[in-house]
N, C-alpha and C. Protein backbone atom coordinates (compact mmCIF):
# COMPACT_ATOMS: atom_id res chain seq x y z
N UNK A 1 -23.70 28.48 7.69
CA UNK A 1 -22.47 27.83 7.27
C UNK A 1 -22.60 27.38 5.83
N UNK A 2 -21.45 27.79 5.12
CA UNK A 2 -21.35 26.85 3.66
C UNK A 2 -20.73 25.92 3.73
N UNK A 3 -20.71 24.97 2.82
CA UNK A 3 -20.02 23.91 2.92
C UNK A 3 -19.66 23.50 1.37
N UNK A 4 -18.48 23.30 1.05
CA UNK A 4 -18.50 22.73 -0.76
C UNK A 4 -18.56 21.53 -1.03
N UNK A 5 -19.42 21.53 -1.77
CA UNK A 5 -19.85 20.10 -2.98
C UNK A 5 -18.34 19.50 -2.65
N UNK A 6 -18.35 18.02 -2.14
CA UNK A 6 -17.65 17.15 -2.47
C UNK A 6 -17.25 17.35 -4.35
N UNK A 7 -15.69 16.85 -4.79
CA UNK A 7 -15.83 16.80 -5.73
C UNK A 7 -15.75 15.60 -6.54
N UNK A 8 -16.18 15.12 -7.65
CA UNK A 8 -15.37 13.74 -7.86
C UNK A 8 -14.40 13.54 -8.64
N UNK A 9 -13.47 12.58 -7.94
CA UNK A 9 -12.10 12.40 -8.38
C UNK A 9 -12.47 11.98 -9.99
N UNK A 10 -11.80 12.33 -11.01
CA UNK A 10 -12.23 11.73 -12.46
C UNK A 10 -10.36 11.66 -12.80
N UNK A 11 -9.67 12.10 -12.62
CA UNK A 11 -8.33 11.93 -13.36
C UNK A 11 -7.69 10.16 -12.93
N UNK A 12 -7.02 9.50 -13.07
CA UNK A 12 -7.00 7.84 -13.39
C UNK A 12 -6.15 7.99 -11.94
N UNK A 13 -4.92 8.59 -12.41
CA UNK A 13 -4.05 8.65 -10.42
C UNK A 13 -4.57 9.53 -9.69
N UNK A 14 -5.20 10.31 -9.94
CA UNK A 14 -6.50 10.39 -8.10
C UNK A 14 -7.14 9.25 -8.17
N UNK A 15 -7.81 8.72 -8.57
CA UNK A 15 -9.00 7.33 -8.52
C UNK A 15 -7.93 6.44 -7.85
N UNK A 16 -6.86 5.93 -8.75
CA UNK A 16 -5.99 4.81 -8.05
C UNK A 16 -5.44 5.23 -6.88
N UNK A 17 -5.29 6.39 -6.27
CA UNK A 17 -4.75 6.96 -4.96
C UNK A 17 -6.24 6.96 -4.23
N UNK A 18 -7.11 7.10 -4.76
CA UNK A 18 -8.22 7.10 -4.02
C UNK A 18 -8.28 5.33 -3.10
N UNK A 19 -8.09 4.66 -4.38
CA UNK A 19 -8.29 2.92 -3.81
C UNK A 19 -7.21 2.30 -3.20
N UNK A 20 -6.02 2.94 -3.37
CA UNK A 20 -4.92 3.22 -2.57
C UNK A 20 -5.22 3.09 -0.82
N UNK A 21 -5.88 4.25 -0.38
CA UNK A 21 -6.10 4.53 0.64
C UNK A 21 -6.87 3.83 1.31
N UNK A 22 -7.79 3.55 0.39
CA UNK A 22 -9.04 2.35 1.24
C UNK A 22 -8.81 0.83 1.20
N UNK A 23 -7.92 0.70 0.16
CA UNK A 23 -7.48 -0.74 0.05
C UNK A 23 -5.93 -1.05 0.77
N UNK A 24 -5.18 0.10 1.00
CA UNK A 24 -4.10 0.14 1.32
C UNK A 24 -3.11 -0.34 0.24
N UNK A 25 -2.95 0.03 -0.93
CA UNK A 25 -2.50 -0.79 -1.92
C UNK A 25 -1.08 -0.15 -1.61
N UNK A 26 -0.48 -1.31 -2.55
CA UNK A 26 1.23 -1.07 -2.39
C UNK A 26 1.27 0.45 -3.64
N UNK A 27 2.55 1.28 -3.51
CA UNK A 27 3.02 2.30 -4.80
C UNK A 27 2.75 1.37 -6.08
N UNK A 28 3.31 0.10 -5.75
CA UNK A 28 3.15 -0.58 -7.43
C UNK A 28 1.90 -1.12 -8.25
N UNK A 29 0.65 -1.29 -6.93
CA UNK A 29 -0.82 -1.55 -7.04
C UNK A 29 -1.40 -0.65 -7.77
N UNK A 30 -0.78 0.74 -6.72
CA UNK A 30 -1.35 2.04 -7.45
C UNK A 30 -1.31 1.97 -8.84
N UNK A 31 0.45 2.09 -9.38
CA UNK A 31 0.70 2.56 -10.75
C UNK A 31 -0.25 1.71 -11.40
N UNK A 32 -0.01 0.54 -11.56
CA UNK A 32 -0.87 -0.68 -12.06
C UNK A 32 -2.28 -0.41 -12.43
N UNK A 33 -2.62 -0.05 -11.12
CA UNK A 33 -4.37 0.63 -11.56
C UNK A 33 -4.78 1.78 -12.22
N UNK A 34 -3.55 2.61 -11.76
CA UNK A 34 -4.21 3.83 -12.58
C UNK A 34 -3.89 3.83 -14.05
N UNK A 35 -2.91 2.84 -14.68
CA UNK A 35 -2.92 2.77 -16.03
C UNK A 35 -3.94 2.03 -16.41
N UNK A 36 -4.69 0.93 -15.45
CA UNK A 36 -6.00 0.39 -16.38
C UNK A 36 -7.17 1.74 -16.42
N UNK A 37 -7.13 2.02 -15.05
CA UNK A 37 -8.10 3.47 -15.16
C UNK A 37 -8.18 4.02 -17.17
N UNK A 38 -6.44 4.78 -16.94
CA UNK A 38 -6.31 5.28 -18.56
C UNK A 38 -6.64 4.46 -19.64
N UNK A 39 -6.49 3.45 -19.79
CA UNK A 39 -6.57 2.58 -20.49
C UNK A 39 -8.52 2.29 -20.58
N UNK A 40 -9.08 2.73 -19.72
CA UNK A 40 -10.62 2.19 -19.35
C UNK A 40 -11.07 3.94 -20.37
N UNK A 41 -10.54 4.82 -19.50
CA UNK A 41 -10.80 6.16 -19.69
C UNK A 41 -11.29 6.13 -21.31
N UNK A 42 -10.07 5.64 -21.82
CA UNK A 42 -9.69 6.04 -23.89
C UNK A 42 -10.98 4.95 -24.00
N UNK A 43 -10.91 3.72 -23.91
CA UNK A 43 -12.06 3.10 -24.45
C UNK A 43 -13.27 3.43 -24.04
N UNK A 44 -13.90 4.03 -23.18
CA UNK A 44 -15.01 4.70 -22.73
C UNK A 44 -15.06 5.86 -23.65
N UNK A 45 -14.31 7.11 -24.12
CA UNK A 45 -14.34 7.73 -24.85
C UNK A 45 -14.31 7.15 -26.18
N UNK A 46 -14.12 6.63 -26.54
CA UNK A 46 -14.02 5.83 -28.49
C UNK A 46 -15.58 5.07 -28.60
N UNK A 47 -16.11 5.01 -26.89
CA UNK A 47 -17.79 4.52 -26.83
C UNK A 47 -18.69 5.50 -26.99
N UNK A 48 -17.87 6.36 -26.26
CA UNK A 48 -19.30 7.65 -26.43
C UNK A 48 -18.98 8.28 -27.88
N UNK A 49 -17.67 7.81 -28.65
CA UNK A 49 -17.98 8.54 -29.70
C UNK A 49 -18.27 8.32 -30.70
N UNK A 50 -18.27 6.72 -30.60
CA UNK A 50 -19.20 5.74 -31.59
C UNK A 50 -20.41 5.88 -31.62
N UNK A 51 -21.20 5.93 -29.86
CA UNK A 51 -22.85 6.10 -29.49
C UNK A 51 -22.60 7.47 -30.02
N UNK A 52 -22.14 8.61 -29.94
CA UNK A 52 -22.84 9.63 -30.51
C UNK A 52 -23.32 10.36 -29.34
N UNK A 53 -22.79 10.06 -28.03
CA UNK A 53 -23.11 10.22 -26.70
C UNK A 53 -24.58 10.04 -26.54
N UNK A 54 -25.38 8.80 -27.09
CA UNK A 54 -26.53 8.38 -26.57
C UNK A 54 -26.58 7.56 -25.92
N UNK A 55 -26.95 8.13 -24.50
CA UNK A 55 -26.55 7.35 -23.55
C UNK A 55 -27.33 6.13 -23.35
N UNK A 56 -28.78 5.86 -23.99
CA UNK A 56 -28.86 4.75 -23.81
C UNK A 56 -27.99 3.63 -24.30
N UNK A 57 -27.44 4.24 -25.53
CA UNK A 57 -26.47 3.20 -26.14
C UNK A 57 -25.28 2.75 -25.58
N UNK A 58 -24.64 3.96 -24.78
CA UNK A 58 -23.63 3.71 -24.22
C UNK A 58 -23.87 3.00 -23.10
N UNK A 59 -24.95 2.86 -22.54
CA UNK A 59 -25.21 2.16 -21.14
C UNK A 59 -24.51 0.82 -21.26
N UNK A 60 -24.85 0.22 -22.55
CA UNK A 60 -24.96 -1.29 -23.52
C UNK A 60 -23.61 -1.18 -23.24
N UNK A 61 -22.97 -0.42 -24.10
CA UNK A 61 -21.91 -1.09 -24.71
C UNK A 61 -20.97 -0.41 -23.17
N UNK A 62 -21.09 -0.23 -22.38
CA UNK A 62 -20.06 0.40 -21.70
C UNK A 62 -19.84 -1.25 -20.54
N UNK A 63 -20.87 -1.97 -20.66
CA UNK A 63 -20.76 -2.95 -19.58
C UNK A 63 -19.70 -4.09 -19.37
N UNK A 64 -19.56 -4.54 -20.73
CA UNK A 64 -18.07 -5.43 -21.12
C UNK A 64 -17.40 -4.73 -20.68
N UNK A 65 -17.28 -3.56 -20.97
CA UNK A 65 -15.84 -2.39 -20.63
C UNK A 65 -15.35 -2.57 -18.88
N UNK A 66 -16.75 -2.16 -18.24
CA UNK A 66 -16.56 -2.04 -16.95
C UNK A 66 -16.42 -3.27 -16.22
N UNK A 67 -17.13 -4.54 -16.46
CA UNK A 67 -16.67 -6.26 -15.86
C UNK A 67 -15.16 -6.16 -16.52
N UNK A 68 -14.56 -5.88 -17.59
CA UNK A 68 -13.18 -5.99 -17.96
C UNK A 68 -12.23 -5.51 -17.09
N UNK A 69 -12.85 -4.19 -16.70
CA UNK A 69 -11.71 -3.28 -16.48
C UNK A 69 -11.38 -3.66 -14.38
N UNK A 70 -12.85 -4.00 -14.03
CA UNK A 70 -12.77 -4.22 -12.98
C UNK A 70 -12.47 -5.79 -12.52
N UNK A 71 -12.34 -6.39 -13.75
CA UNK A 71 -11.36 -7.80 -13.68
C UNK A 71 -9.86 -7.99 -13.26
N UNK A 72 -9.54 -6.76 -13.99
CA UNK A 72 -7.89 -6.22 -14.30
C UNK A 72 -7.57 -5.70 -12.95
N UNK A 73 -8.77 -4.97 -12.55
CA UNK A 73 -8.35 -4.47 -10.85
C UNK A 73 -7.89 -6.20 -9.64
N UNK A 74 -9.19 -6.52 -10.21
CA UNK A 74 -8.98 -7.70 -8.80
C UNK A 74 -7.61 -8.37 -8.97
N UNK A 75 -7.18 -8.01 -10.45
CA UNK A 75 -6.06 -9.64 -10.74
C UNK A 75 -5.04 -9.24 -9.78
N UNK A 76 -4.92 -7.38 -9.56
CA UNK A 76 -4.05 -7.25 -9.16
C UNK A 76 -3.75 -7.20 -7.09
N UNK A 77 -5.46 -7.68 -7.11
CA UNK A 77 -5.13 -7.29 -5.44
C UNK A 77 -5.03 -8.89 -4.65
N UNK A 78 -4.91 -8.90 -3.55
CA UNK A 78 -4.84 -9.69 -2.63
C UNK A 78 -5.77 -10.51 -2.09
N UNK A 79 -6.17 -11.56 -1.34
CA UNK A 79 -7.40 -12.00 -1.26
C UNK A 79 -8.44 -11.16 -0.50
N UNK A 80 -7.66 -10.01 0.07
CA UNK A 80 -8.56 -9.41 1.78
C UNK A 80 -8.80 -8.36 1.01
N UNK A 81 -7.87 -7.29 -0.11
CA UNK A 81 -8.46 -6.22 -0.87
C UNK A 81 -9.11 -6.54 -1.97
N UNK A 82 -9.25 -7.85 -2.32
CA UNK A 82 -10.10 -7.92 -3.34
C UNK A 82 -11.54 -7.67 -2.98
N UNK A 83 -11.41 -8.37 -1.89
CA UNK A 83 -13.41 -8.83 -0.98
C UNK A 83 -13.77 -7.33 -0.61
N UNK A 84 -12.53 -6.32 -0.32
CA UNK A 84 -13.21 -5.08 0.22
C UNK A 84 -13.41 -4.04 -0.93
N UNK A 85 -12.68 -4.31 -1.98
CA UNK A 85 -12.85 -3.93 -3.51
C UNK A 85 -14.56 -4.14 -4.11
N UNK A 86 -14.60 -5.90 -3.70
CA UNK A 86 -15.78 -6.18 -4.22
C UNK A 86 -16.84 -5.69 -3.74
N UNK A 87 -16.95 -5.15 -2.21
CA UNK A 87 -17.78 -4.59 -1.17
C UNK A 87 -18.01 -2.97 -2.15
N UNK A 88 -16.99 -2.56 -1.95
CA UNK A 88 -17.10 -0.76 -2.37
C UNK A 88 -17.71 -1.08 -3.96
N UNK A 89 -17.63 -1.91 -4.37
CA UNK A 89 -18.10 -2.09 -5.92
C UNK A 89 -19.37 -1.96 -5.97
N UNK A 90 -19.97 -2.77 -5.01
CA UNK A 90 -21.27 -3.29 -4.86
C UNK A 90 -22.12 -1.81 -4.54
N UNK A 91 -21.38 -1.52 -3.63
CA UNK A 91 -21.96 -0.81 -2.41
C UNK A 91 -22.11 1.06 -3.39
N UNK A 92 -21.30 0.91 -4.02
CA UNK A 92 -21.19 1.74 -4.43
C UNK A 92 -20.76 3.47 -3.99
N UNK A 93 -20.24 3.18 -2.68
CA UNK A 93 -20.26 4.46 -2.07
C UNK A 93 -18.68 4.84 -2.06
N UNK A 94 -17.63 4.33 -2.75
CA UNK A 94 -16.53 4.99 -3.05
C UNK A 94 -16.66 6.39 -4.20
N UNK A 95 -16.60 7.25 -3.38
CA UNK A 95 -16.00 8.60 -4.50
C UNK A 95 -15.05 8.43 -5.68
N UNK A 96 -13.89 7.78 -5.00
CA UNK A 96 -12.75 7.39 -5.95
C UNK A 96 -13.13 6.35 -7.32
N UNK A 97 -14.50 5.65 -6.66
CA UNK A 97 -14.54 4.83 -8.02
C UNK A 97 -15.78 5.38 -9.29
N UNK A 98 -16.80 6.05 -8.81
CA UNK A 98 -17.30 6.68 -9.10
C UNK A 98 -16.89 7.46 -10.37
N UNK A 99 -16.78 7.78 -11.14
CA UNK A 99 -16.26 8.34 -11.96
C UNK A 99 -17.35 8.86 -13.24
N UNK A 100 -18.71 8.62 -12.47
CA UNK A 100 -19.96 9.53 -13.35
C UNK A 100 -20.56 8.52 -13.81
N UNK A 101 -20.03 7.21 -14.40
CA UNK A 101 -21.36 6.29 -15.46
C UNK A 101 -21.58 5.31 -14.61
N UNK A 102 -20.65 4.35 -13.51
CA UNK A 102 -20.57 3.55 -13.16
C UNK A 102 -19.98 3.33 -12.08
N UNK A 103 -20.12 2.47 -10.60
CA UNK A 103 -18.88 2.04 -9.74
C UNK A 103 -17.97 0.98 -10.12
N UNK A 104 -16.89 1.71 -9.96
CA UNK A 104 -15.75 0.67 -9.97
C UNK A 104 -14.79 0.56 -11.27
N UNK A 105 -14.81 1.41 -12.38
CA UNK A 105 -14.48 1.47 -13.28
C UNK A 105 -13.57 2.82 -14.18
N UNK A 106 -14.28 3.87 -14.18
CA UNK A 106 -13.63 4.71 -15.43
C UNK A 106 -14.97 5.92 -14.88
């Protein structure tokens, strides 16, 4: 049997449809998030192109980015999706948040 590589979601509304589903977020949660997503996306890129894509550098500077961006998430959830937000954060095993450097962010 084959089976294909999971893939990971990287575009901003798959990710926010991703947290959608597990958080149950409202249509307007969604939109909300997936513009911080974009908004996370561009400043993550203007990092790697400052570092020069050295990633030790970017490790640094990407961390404000990601406590920011995943600030902007909680403001917008509820008290019960925030705690299960904070769980998948931790835990790290959301696909949807995943997005290659970090959980929970871009």
């Amino acid at each position: 049997m084959c089976f294909a590589q999971p893939t990971k979601i990287t575009e901003p509304e798959q990710k926010a449809k991703g947290l959608q589903k597990q958080l149950n977020l409202t249509d307007d949660q969604t939109s909300k998030i997936a513009a911080i997503y974009t908004q996370s996306s561009a400043k993550f890129d203007e990092i790697k192109k400052k570092d020069n894509g050295d990633t030790n550098k970017m490790l640094g500077d990407v961390g404000p980015l990601r406590k920011a961006t995943i600030a902007k998430i909680k403001a917008l959830l509820n008290k019960k999706q925030a705690t299960e937000y904070d769980e998948l954060v931790k835990q790290g095993k959301n696909s949807s948040l995943n997005g290659g450097w970090s959980d929970g962010w871009s």
